[in-house]
N, C-alpha and C. Protein backbone atom coordinates (compact mmCIF):
# COMPACT_ATOMS: atom_id res chain seq x y z
N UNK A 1 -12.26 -107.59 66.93
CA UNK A 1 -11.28 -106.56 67.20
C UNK A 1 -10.16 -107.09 68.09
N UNK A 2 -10.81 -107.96 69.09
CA UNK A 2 -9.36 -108.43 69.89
C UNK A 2 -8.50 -109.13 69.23
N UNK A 3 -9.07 -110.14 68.38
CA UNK A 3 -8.59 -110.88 67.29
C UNK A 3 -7.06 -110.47 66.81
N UNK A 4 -7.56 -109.13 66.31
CA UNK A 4 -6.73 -108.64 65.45
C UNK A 4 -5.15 -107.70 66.24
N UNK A 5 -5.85 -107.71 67.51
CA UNK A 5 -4.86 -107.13 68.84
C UNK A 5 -3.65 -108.05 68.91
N UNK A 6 -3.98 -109.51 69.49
CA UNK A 6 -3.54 -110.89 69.62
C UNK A 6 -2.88 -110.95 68.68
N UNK A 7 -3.19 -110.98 67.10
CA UNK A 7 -2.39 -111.45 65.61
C UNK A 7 -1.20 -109.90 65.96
N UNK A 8 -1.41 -108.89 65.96
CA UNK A 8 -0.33 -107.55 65.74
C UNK A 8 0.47 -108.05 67.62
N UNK A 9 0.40 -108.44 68.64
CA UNK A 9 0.97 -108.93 69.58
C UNK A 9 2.15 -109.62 69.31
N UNK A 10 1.28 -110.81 68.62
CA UNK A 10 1.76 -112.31 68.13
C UNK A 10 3.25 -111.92 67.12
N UNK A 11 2.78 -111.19 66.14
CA UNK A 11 3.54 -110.72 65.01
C UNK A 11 4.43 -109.57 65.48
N UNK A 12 4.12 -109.12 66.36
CA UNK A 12 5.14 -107.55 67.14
C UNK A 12 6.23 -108.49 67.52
N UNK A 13 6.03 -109.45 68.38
CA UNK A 13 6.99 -110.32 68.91
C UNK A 13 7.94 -111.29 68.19
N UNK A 14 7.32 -111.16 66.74
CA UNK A 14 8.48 -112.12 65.90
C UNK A 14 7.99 -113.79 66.09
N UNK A 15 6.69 -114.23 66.49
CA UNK A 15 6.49 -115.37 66.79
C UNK A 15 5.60 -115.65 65.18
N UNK A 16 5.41 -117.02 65.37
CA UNK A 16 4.08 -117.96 64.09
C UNK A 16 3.62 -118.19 64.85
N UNK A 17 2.11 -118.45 64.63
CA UNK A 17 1.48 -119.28 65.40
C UNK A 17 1.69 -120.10 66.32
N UNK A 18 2.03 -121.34 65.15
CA UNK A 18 2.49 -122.70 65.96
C UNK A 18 3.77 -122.33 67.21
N UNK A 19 5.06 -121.53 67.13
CA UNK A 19 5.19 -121.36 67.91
C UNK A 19 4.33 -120.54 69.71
N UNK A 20 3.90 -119.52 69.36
CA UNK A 20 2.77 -118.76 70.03
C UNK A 20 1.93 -119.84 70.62
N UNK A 21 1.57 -120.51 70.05
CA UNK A 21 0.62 -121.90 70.50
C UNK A 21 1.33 -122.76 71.80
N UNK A 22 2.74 -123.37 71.33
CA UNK A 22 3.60 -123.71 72.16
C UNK A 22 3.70 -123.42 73.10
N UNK A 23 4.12 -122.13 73.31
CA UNK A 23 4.59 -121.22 74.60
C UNK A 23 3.30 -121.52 75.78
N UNK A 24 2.22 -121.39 74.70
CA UNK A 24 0.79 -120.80 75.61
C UNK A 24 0.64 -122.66 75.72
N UNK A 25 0.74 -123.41 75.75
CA UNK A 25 -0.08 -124.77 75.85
C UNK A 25 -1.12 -125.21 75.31
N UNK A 26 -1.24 -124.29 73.90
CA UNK A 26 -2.72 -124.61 73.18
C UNK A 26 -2.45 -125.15 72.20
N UNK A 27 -3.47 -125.66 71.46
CA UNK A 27 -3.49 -126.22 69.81
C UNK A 27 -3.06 -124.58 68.59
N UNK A 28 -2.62 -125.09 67.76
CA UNK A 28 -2.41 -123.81 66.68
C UNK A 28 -3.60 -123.15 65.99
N UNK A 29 -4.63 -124.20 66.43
CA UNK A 29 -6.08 -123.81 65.64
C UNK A 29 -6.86 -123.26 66.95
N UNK A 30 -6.99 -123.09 67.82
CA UNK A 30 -7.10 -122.73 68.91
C UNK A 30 -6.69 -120.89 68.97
N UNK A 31 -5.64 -120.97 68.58
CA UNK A 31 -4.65 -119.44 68.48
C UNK A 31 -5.54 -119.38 67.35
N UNK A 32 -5.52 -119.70 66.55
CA UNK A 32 -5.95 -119.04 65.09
C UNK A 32 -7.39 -118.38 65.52
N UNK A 33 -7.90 -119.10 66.17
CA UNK A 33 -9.66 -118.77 66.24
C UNK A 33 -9.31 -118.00 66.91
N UNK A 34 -8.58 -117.45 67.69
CA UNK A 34 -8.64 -116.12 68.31
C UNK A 34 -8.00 -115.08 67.91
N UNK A 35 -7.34 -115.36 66.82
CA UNK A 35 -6.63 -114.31 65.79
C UNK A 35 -7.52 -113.73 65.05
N UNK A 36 -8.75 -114.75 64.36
CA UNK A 36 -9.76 -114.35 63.51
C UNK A 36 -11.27 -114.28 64.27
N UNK A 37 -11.55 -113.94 65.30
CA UNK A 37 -12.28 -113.62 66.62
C UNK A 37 -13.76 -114.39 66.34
N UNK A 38 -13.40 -115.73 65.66
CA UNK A 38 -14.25 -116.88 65.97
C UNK A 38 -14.54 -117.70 67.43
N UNK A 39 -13.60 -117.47 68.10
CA UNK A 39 -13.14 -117.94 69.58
C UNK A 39 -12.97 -116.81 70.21
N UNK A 40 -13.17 -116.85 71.44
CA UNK A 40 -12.86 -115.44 72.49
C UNK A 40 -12.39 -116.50 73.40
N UNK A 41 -10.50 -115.81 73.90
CA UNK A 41 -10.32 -116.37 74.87
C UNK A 41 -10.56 -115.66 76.20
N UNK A 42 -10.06 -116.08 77.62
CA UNK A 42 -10.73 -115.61 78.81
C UNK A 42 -9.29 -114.31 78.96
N UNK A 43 -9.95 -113.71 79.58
CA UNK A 43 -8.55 -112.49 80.14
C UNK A 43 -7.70 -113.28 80.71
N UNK A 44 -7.46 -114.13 80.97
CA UNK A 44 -6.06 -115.26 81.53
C UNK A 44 -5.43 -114.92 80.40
N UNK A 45 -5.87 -115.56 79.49
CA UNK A 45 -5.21 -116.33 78.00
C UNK A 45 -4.50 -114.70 77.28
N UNK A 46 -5.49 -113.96 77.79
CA UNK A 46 -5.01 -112.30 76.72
C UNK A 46 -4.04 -112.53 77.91
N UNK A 47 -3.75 -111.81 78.34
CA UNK A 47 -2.70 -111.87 79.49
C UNK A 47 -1.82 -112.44 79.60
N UNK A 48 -1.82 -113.68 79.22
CA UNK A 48 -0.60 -114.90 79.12
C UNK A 48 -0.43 -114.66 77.55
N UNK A 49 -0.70 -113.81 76.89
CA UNK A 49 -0.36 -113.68 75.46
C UNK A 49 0.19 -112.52 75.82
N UNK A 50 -0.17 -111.31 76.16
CA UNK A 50 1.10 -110.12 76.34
C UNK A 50 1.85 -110.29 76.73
N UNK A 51 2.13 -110.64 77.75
CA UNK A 51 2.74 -111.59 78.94
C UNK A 51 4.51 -111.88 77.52
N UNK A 52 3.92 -112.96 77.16
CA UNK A 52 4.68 -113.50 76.00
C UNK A 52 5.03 -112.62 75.11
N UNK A 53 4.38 -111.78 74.29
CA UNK A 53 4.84 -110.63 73.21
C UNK A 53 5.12 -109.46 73.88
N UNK A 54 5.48 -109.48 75.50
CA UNK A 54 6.19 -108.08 75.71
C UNK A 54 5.26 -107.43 75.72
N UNK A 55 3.42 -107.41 75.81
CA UNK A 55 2.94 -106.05 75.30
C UNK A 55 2.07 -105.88 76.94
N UNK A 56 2.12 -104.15 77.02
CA UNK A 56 1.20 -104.20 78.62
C UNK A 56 -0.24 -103.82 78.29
N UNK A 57 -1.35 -104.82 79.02
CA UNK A 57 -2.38 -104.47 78.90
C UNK A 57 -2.94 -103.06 79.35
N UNK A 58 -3.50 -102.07 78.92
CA UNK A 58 -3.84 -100.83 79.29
C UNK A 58 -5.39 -100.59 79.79
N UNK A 59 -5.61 -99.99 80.20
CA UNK A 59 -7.05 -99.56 80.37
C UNK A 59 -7.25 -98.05 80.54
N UNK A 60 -7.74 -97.73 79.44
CA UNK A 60 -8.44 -96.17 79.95
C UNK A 60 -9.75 -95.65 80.16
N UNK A 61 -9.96 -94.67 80.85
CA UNK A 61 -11.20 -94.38 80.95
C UNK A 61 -11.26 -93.24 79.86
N UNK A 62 -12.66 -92.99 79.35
CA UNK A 62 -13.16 -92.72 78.08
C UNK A 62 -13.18 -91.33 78.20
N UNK A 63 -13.75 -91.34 79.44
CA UNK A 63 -14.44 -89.85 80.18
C UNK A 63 -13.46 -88.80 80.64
N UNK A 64 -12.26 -89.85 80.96
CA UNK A 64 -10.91 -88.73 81.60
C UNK A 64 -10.31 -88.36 80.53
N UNK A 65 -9.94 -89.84 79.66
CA UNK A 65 -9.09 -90.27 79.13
C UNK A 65 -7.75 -90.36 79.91
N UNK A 66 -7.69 -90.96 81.20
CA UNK A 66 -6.89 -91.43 82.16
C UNK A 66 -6.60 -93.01 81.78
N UNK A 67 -5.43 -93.30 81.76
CA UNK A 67 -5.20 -94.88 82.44
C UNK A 67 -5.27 -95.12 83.69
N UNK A 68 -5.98 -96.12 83.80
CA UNK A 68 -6.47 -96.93 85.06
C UNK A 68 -5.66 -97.87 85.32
């Protein structure tokens, strides 16, 4: 599921991979495995990927349905 967060991020922002890869300091196969959620990167890496596509990480609670 995050996978697929990261790829609609990636793609919101108008980036490819290989660029996306660039920015972040990784390999393009690296990005990919975390596009197709073979790889899990650390909350740094999500972060330094919104970060890059403009997008803000959110958190809500379930129970309020408040953002935290």
């Amino acid at each position: 599921m995050l996978g697929k967060r990261i790829k609609q991020m990636r793609v919101g922002a108008g980036f490819n991979q290989i660029t996306l890869a660039k920015k972040l300091g990784i390999a393009q196969n690296t990005l990919s495995g975390y596009e197709t959620d073979s790889s899990m990167p650390n909350f740094d890496m999500v972060e330094r990927i919104a970060t890059l596509c403009e997008f803000d990480i959110v958190f809500i609670d379930k129970n309020s349905m408040e953002t935290i």
